[in-house]
C-alpha atoms as a PDB file:
ATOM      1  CA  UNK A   1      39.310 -49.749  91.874  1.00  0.00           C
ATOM      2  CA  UNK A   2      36.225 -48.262  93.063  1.00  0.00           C
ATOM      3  CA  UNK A   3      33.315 -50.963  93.920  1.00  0.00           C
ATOM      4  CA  UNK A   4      29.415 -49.528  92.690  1.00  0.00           C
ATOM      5  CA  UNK A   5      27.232 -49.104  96.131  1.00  0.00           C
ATOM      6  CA  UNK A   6      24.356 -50.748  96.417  1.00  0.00           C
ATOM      7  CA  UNK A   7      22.359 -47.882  95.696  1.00  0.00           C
ATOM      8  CA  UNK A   8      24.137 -47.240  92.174  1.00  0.00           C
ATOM      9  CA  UNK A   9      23.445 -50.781  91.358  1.00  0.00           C
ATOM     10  CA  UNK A  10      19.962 -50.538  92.032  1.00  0.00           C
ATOM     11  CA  UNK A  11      20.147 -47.455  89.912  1.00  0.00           C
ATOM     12  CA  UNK A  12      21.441 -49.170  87.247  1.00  0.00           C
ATOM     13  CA  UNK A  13      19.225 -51.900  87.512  1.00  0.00           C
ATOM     14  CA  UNK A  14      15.849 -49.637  87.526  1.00  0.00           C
ATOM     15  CA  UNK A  15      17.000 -47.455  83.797  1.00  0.00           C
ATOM     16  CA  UNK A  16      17.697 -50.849  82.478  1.00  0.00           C
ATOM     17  CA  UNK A  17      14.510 -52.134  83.436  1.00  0.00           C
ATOM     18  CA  UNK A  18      12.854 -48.381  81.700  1.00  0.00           C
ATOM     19  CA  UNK A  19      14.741 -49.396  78.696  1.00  0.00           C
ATOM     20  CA  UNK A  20      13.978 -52.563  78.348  1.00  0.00           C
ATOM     21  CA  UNK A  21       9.923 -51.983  78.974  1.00  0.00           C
ATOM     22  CA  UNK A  22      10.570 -49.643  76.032  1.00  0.00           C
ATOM     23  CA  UNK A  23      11.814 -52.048  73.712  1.00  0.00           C
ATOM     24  CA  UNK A  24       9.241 -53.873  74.435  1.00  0.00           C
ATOM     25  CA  UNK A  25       6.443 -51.311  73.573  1.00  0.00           C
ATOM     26  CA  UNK A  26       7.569 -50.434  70.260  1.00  0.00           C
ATOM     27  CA  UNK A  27       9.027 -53.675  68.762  1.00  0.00           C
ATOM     28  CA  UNK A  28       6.120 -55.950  70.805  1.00  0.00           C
ATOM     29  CA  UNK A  29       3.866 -53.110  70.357  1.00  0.00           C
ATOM     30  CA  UNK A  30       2.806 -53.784  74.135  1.00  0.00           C
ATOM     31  CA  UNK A  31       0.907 -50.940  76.385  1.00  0.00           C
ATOM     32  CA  UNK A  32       3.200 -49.759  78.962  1.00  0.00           C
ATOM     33  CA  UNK A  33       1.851 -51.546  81.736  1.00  0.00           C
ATOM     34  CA  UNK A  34       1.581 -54.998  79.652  1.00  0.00           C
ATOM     35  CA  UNK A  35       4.844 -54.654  78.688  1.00  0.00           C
ATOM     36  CA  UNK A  36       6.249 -53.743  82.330  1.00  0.00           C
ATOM     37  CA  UNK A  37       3.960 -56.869  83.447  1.00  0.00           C
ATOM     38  CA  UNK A  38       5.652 -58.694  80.929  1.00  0.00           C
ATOM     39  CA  UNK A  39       9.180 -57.709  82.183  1.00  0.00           C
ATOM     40  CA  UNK A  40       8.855 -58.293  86.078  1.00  0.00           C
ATOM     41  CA  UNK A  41       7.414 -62.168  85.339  1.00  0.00           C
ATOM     42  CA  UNK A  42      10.282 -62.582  82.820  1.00  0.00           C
ATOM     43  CA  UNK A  43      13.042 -64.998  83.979  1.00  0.00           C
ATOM     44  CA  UNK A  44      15.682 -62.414  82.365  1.00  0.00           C
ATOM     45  CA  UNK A  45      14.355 -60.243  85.291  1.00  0.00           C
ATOM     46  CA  UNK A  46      14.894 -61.823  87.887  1.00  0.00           C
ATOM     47  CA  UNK A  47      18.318 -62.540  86.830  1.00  0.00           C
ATOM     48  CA  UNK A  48      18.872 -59.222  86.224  1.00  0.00           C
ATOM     49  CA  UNK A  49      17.900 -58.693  90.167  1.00  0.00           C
ATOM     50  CA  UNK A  50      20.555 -61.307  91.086  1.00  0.00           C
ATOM     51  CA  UNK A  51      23.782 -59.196  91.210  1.00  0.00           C
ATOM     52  CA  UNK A  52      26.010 -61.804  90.680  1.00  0.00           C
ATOM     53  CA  UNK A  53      25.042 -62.291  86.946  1.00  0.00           C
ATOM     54  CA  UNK A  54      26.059 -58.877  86.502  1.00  0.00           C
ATOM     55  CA  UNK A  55      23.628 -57.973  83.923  1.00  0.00           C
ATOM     56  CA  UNK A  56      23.089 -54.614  85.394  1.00  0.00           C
ATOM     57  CA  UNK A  57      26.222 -53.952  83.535  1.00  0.00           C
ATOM     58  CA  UNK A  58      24.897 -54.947  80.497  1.00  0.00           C
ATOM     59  CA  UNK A  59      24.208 -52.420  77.559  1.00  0.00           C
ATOM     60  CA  UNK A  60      20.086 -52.631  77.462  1.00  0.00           C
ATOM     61  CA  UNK A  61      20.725 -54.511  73.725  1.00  0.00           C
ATOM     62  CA  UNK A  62      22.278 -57.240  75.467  1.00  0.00           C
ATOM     63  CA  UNK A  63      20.119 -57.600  78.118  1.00  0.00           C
ATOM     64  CA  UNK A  64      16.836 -57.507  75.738  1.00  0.00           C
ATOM     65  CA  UNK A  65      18.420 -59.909  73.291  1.00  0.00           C
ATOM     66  CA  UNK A  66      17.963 -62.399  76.688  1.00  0.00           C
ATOM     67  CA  UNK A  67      14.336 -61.342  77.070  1.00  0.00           C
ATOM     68  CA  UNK A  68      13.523 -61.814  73.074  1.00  0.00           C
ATOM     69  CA  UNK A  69      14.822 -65.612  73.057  1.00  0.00           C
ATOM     70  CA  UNK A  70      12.745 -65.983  76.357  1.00  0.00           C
ATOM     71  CA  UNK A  71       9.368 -64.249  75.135  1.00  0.00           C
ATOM     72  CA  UNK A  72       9.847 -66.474  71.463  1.00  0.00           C
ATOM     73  CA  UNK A  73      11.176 -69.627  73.414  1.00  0.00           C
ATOM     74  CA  UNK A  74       9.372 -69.764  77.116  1.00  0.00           C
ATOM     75  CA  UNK A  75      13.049 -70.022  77.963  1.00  0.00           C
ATOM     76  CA  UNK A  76      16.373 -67.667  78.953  1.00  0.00           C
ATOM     77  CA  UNK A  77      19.248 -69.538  76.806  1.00  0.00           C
END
């Protein structure tokens, strides 16, 4: 089985994080830069940096349903 190089990871990693700043514009109705502010301070973000959660792996949904219970709960569950 072929192992993902760092670079594709990181590649990964960066559309999620487009996806996710999306979601977060139209259901948070944020301005781009509020919402991409909003991601990079976010707990879920920095565990999506970590590779060894493997949430770069993660359909966007999945990874935003992390975010949502953080932005309503001030936690990650």
């Amino acid at each position: 089985m072929k192992r993902l190089t760092a670079e594709q990871i990181q590649l990964l990693k960066d559309d999620l994080c487009v996806e996710l700043a999306g979601y977060l514009v139209d259901d948070y109705h944020y301005s781009p830069e509020e919402a991409i502010e909003v991601l990079y301070t976010s707990e879920t973000f920095d565990r999506l940096q970590e590779d060894e959660t493997g949430l770069y792996y993660q359909s966007p949904g999945y990874v935003y349903s992390f975010l949502q219970n953080e932005l309503k709960t001030a936690r990650v569950a």
